[in-house]
PDB file of N, CA and C in Angstrom:
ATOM      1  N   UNK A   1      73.796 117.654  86.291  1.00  0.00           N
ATOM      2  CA  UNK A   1      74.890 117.907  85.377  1.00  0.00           C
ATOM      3  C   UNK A   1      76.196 117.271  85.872  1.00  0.00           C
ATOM      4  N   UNK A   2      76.029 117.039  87.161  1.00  0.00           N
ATOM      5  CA  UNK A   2      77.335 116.300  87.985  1.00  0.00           C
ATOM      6  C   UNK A   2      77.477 115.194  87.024  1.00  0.00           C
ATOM      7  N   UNK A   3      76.196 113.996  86.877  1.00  0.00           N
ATOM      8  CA  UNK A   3      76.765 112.742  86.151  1.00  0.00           C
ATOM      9  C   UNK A   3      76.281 112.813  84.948  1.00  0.00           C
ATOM     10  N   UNK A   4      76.527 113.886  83.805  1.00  0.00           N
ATOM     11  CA  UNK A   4      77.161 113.854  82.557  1.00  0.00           C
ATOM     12  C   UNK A   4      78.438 114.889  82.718  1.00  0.00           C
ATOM     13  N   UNK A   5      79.208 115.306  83.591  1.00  0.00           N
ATOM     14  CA  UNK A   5      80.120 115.450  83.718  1.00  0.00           C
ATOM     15  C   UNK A   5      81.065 113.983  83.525  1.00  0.00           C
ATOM     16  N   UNK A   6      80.485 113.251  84.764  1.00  0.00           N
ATOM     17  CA  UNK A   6      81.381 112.085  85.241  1.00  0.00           C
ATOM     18  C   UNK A   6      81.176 111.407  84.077  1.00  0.00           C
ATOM     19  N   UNK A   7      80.058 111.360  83.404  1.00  0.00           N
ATOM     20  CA  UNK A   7      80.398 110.862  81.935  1.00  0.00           C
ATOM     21  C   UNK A   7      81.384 111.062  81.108  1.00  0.00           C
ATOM     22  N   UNK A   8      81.288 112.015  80.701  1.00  0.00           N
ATOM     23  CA  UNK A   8      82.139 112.649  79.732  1.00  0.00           C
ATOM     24  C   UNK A   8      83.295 111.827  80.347  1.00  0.00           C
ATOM     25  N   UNK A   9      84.145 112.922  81.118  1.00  0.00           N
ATOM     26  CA  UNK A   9      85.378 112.105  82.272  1.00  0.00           C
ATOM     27  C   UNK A   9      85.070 110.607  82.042  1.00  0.00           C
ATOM     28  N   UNK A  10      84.638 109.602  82.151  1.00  0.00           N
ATOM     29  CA  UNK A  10      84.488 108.208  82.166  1.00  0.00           C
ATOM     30  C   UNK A  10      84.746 107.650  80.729  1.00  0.00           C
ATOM     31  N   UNK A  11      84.151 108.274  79.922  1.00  0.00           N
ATOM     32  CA  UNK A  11      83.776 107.577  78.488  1.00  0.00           C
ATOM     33  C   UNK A  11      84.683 108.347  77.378  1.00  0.00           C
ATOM     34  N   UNK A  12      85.189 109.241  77.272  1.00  0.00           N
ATOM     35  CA  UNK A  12      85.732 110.168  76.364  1.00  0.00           C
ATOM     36  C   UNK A  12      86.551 109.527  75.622  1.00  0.00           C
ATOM     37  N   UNK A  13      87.238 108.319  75.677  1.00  0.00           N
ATOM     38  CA  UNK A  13      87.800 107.922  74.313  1.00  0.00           C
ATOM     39  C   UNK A  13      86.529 107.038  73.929  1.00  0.00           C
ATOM     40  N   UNK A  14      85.806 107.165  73.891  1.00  0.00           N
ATOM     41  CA  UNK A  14      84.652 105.814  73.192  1.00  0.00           C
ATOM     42  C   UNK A  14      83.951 107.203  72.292  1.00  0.00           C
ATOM     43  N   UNK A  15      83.234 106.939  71.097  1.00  0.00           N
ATOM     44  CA  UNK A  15      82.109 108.208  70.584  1.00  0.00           C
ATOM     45  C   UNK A  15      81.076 107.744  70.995  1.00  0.00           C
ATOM     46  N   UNK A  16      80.480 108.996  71.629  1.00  0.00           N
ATOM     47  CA  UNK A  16      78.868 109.111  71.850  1.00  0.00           C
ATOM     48  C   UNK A  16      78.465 110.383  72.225  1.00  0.00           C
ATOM     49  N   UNK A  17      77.540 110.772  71.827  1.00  0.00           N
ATOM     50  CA  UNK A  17      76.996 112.037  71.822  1.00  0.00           C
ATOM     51  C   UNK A  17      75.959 112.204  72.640  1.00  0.00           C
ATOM     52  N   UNK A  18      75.449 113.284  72.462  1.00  0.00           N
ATOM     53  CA  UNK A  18      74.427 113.693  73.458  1.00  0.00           C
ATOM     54  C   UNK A  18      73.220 112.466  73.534  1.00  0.00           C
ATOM     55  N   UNK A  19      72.772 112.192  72.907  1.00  0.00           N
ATOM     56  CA  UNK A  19      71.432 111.419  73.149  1.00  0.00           C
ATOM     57  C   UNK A  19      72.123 110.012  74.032  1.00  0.00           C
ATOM     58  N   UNK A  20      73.294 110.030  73.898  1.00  0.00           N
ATOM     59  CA  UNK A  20      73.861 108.892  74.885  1.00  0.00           C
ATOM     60  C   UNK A  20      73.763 109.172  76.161  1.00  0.00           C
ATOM     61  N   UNK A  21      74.125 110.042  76.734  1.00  0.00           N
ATOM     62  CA  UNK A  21      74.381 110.698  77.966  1.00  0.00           C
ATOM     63  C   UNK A  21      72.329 111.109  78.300  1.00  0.00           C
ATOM     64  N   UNK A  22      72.002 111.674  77.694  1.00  0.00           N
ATOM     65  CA  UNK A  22      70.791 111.893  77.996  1.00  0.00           C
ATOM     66  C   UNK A  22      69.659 111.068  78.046  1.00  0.00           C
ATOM     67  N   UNK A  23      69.590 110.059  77.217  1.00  0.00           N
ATOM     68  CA  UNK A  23      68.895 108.554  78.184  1.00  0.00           C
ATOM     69  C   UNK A  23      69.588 108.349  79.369  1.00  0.00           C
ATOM     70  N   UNK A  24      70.694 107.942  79.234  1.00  0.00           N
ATOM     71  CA  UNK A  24      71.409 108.179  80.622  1.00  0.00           C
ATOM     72  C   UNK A  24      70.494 108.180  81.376  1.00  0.00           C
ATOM     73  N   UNK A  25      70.623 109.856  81.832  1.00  0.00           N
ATOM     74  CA  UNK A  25      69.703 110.443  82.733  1.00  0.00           C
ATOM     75  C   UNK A  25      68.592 110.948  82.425  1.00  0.00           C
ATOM     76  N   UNK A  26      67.918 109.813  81.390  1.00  0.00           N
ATOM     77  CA  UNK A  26      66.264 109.857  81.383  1.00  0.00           C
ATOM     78  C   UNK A  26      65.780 111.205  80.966  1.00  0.00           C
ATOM     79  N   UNK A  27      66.386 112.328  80.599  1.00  0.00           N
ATOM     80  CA  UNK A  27      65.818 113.350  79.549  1.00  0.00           C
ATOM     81  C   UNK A  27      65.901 113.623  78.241  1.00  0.00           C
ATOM     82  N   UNK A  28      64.947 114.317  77.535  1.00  0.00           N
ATOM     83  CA  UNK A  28      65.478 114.320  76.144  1.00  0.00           C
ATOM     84  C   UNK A  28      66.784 115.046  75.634  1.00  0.00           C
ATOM     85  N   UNK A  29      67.080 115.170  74.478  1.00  0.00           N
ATOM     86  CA  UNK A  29      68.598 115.463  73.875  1.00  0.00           C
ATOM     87  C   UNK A  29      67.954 116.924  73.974  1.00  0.00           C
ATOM     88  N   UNK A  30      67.316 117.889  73.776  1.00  0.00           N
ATOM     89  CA  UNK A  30      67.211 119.359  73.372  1.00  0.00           C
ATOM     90  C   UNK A  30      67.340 119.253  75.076  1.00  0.00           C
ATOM     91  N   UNK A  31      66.376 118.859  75.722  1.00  0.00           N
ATOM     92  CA  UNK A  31      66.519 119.352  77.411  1.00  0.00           C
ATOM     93  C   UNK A  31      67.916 119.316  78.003  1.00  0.00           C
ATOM     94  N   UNK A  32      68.295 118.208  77.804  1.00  0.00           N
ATOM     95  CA  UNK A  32      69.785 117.929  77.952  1.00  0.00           C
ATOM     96  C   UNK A  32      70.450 119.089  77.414  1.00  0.00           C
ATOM     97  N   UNK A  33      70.830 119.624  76.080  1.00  0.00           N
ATOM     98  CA  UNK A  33      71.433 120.317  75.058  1.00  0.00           C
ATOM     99  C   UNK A  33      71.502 121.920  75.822  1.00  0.00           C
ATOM    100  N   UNK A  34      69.994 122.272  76.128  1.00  0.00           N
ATOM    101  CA  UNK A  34      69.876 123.274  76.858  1.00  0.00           C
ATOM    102  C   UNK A  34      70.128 123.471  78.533  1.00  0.00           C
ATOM    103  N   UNK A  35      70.100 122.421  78.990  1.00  0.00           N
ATOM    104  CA  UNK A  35      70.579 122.678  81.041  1.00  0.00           C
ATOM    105  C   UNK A  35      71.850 122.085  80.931  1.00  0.00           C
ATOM    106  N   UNK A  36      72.770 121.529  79.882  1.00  0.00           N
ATOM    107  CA  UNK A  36      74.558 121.597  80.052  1.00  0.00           C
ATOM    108  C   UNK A  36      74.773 123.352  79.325  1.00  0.00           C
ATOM    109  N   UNK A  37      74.372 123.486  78.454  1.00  0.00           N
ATOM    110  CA  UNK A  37      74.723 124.992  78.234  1.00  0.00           C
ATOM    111  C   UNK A  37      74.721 125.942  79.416  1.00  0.00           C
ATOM    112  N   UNK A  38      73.330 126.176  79.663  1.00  0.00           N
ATOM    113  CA  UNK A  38      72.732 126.971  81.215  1.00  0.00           C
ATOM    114  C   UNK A  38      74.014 126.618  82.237  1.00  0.00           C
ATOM    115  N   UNK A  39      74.114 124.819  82.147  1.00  0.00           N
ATOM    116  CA  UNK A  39      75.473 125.044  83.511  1.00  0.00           C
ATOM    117  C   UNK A  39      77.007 125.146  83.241  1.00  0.00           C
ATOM    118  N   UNK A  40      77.050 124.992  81.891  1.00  0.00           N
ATOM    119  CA  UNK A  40      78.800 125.220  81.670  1.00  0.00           C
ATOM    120  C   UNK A  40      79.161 126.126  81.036  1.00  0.00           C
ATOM    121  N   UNK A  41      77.955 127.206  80.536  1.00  0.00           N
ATOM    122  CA  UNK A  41      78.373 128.402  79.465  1.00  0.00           C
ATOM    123  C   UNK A  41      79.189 127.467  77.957  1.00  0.00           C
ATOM    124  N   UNK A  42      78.906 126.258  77.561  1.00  0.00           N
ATOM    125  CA  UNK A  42      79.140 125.709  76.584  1.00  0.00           C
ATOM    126  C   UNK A  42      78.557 124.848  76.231  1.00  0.00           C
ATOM    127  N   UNK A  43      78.751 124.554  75.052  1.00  0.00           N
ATOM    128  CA  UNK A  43      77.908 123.498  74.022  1.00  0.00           C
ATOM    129  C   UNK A  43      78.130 122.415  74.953  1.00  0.00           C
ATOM    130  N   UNK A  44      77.829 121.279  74.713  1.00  0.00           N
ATOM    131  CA  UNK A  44      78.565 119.816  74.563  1.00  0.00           C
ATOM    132  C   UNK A  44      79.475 119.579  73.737  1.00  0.00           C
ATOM    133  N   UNK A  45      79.293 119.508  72.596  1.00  0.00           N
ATOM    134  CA  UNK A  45      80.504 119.693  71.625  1.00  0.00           C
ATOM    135  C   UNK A  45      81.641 120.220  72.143  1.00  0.00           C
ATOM    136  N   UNK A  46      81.339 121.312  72.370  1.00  0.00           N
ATOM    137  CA  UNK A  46      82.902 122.671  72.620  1.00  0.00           C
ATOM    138  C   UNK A  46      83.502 121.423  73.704  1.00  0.00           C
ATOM    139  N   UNK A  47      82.437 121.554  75.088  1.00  0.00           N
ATOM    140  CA  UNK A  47      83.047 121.125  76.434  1.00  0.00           C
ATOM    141  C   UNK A  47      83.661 119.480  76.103  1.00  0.00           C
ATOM    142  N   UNK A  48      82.921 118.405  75.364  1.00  0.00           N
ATOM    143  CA  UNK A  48      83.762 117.239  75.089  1.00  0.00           C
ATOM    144  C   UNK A  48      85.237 117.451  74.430  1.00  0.00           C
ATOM    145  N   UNK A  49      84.921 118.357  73.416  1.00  0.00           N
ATOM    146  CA  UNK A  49      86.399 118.513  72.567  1.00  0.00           C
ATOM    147  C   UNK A  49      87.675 119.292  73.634  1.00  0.00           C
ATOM    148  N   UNK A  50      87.179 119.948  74.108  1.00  0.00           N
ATOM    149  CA  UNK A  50      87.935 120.713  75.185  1.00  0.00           C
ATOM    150  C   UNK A  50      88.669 119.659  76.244  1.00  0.00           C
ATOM    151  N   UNK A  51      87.691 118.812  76.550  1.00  0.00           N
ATOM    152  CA  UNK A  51      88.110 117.802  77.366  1.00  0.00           C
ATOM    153  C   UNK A  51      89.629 116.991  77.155  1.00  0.00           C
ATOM    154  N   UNK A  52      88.793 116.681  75.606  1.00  0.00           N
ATOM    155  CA  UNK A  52      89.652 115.635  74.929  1.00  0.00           C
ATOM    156  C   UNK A  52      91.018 116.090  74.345  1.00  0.00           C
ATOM    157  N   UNK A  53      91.268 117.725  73.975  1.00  0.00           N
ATOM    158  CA  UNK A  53      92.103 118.317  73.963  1.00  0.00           C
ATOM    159  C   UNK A  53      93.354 118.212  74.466  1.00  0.00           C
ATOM    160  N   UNK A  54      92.301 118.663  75.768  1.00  0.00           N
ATOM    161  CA  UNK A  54      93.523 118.944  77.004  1.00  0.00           C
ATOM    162  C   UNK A  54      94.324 117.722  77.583  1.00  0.00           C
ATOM    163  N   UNK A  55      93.757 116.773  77.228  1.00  0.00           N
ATOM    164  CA  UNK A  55      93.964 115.301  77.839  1.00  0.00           C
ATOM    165  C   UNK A  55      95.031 114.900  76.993  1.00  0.00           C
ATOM    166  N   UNK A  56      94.609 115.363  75.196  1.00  0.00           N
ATOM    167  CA  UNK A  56      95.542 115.302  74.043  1.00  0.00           C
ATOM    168  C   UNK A  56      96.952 116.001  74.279  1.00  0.00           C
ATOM    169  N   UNK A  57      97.195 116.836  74.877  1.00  0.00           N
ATOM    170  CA  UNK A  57      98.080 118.151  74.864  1.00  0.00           C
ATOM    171  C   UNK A  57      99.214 116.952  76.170  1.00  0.00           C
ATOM    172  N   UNK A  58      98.312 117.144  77.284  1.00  0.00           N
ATOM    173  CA  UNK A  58      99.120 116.299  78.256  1.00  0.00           C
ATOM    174  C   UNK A  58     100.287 115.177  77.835  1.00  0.00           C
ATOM    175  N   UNK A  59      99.143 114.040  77.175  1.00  0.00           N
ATOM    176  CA  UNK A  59      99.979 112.861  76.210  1.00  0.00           C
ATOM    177  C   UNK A  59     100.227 113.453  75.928  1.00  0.00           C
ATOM    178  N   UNK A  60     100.875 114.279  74.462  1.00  0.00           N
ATOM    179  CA  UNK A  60     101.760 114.667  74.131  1.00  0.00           C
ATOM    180  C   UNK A  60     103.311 115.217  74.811  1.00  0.00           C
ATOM    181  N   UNK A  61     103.125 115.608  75.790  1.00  0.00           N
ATOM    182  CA  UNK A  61     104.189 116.343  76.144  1.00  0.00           C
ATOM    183  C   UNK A  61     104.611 115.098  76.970  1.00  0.00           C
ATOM    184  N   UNK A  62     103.800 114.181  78.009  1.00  0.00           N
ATOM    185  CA  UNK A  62     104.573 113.317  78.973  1.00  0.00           C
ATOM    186  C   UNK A  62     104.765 111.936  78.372  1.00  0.00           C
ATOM    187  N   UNK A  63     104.500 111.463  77.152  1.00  0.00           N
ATOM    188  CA  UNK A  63     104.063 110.116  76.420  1.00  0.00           C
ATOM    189  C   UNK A  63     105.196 110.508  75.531  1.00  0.00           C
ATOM    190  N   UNK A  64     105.719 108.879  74.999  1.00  0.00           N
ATOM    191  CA  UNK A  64     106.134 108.984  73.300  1.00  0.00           C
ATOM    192  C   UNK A  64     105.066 108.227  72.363  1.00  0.00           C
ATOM    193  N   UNK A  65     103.990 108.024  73.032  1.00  0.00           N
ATOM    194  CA  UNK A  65     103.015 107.459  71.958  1.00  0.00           C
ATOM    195  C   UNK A  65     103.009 108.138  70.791  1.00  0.00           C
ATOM    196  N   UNK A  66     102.608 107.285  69.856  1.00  0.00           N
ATOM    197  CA  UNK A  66     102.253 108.094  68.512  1.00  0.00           C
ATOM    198  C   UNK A  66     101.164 108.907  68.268  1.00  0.00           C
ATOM    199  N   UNK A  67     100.743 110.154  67.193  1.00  0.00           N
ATOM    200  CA  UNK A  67     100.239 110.535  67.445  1.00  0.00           C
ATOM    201  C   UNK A  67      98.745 109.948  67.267  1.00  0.00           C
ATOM    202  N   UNK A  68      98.552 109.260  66.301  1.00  0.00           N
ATOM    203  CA  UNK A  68      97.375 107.816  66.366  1.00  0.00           C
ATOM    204  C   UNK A  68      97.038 107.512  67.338  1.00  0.00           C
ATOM    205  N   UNK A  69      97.845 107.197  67.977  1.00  0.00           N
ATOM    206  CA  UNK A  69      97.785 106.148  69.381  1.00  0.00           C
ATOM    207  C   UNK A  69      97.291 107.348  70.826  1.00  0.00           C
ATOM    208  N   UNK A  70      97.304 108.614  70.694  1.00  0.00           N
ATOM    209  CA  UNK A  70      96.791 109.596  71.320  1.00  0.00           C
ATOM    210  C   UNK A  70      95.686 109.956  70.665  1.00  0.00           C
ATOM    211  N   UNK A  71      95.419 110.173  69.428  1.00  0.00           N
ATOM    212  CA  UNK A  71      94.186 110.764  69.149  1.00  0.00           C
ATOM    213  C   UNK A  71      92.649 109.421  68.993  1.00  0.00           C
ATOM    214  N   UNK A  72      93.347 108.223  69.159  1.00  0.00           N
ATOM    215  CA  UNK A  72      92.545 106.920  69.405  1.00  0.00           C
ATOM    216  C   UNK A  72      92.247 107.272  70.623  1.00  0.00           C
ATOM    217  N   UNK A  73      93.285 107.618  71.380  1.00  0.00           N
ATOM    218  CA  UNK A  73      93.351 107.056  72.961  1.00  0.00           C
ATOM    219  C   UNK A  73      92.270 108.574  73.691  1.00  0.00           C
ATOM    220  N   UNK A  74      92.038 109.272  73.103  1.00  0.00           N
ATOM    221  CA  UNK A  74      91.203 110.507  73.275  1.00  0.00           C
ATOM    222  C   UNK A  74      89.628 110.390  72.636  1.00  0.00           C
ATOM    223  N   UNK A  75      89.386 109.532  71.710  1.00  0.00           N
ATOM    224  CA  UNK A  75      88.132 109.670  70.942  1.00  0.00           C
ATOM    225  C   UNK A  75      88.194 109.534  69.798  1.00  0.00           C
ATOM    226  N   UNK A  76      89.790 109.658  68.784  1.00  0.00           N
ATOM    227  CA  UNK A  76      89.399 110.163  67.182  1.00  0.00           C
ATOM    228  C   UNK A  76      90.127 108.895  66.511  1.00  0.00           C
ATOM    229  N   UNK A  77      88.933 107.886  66.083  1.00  0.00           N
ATOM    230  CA  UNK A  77      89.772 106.913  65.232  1.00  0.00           C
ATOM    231  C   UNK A  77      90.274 107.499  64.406  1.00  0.00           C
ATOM    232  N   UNK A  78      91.013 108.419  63.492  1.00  0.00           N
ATOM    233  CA  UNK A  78      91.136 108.808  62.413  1.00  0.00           C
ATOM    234  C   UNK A  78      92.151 109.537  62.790  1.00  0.00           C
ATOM    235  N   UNK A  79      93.578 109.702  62.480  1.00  0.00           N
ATOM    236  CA  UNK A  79      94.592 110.968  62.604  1.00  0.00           C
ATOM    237  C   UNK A  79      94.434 111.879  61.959  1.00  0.00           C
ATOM    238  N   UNK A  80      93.853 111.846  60.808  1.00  0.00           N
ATOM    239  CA  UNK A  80      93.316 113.213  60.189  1.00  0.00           C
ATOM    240  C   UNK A  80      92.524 114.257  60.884  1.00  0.00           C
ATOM    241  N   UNK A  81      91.419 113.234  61.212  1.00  0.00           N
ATOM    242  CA  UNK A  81      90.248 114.115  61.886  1.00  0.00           C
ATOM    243  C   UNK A  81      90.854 114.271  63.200  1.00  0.00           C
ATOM    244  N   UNK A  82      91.872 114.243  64.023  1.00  0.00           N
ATOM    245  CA  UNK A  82      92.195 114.358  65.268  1.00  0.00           C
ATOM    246  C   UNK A  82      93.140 115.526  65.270  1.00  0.00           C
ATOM    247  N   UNK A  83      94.226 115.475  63.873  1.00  0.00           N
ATOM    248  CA  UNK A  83      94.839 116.628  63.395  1.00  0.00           C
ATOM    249  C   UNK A  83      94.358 117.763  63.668  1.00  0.00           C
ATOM    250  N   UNK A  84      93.166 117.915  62.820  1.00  0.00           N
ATOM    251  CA  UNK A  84      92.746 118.764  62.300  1.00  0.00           C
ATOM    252  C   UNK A  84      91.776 119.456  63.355  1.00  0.00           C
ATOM    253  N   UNK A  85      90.900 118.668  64.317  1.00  0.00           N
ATOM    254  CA  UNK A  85      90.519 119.298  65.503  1.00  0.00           C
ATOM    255  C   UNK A  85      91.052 119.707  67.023  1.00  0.00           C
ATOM    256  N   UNK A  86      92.616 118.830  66.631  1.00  0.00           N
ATOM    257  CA  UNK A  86      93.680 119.991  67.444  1.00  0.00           C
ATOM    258  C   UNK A  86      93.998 120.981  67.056  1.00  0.00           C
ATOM    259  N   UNK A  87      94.712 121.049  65.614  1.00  0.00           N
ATOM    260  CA  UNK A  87      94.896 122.121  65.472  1.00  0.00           C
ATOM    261  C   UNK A  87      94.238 123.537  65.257  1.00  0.00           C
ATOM    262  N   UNK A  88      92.378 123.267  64.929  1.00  0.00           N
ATOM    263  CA  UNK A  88      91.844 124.511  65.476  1.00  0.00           C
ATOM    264  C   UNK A  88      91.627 124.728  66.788  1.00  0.00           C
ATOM    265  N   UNK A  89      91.970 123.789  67.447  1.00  0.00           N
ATOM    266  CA  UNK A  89      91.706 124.200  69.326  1.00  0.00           C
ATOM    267  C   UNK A  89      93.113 124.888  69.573  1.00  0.00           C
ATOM    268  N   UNK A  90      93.817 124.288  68.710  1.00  0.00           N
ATOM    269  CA  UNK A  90      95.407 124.457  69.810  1.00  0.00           C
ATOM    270  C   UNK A  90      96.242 125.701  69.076  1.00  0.00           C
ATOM    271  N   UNK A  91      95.865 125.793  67.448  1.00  0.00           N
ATOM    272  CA  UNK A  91      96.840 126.425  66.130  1.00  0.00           C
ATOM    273  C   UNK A  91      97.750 125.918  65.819  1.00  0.00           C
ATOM    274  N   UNK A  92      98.155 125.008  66.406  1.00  0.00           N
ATOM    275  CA  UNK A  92      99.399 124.249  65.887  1.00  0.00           C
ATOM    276  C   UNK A  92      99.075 122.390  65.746  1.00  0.00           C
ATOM    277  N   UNK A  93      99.462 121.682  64.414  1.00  0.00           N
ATOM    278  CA  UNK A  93      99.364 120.163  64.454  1.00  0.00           C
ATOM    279  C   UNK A  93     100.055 119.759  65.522  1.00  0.00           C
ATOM    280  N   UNK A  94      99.382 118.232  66.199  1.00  0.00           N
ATOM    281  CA  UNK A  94     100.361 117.331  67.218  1.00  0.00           C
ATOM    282  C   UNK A  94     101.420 117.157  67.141  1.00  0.00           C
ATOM    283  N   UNK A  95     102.061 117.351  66.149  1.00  0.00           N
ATOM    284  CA  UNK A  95     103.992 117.014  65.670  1.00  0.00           C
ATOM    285  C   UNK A  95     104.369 118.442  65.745  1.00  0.00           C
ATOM    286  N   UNK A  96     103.631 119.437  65.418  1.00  0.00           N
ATOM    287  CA  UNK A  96     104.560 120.642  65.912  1.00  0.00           C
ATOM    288  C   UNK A  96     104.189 120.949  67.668  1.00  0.00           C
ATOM    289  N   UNK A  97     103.042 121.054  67.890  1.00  0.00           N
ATOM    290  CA  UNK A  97     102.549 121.138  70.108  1.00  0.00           C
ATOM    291  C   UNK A  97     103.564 120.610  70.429  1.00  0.00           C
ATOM    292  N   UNK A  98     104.017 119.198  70.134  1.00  0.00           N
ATOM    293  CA  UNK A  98     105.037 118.506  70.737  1.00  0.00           C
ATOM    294  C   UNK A  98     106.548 118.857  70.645  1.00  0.00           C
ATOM    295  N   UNK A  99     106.840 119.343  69.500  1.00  0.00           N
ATOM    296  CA  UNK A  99     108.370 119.235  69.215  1.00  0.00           C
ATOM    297  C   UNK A  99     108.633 120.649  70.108  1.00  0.00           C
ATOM    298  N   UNK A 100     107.859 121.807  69.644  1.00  0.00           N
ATOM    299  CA  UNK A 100     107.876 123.143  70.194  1.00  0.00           C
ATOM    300  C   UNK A 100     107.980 123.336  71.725  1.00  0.00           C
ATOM    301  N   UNK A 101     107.630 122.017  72.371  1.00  0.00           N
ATOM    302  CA  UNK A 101     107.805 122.361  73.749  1.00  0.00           C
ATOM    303  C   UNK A 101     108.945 121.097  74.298  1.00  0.00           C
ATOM    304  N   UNK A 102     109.083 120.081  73.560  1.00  0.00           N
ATOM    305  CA  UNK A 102     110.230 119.134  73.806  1.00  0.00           C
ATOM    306  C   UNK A 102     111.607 120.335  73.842  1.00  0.00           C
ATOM    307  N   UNK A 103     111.795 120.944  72.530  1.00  0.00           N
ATOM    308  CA  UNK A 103     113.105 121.647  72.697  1.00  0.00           C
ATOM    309  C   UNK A 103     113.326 122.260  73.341  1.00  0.00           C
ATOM    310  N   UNK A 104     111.920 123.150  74.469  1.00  0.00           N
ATOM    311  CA  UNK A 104     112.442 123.966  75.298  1.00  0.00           C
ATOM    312  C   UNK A 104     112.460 123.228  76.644  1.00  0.00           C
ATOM    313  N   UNK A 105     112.518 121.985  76.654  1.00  0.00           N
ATOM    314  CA  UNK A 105     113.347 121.121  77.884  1.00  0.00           C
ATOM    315  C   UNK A 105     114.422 120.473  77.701  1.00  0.00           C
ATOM    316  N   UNK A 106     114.699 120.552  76.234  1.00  0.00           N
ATOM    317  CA  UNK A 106     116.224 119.423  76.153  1.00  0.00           C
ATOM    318  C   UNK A 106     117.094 120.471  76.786  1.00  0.00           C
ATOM    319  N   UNK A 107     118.625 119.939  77.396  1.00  0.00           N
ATOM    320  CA  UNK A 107     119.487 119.905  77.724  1.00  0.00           C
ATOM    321  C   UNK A 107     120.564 120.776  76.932  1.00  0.00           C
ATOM    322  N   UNK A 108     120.903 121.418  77.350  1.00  0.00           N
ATOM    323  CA  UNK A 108     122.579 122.274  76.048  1.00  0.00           C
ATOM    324  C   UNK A 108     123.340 121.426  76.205  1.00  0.00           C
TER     325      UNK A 108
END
């Protein structure tokens, strides 16, 4: 599980899913599906998006990239679809995560 960890970590703005990672390492996608659950208490799904999240959240706060240009730079050609799966991870869209914590560093 170490190197579909280092996967994930390595590849996460590119898409590929489980059966990618699991040729990989020469097992099938259900075997795979079931011994990352057993070792992370999560899907694949959950644990990639989680990844890509948190990585999302970071850019945001230390970047002025756009928000395109972060949700590309994470995995999601699409700003819609990148929207929309921050904001059920996070509750709030990328233009509000960001502004909401910019103001509580500006300056009086």
């Amino acid at each position: 599980m170490a190197a579909a960890k280092e996967y994930i970590r390595t590849h996460y703005s590119n898409d590929f899913g489980i059966e990618d990672i699991a040729s990989s390492l020469r097992i099938s996608s259900s075997y795979f599906s079931l011994l990352f659950k057993q070792h992370f208490s999560e899907t694949f799904v959950e644990y990639v998006t989680k990844h890509r999240m948190e990585l999302a959240k970071s850019m945001l706060l230390l970047s002025d990239k756009s928000i395109t240009d972060i949700g590309k730079s994470v995995g999601y050609s699409e700003r819609r679809y990148f929207t929309k799966v921050f904001q059920k991870f996070t509750g709030e869209i990328p233009s509000e995560f960001r502004e909401k914590r910019k103001e509580g560093h500006s300056p009086c």
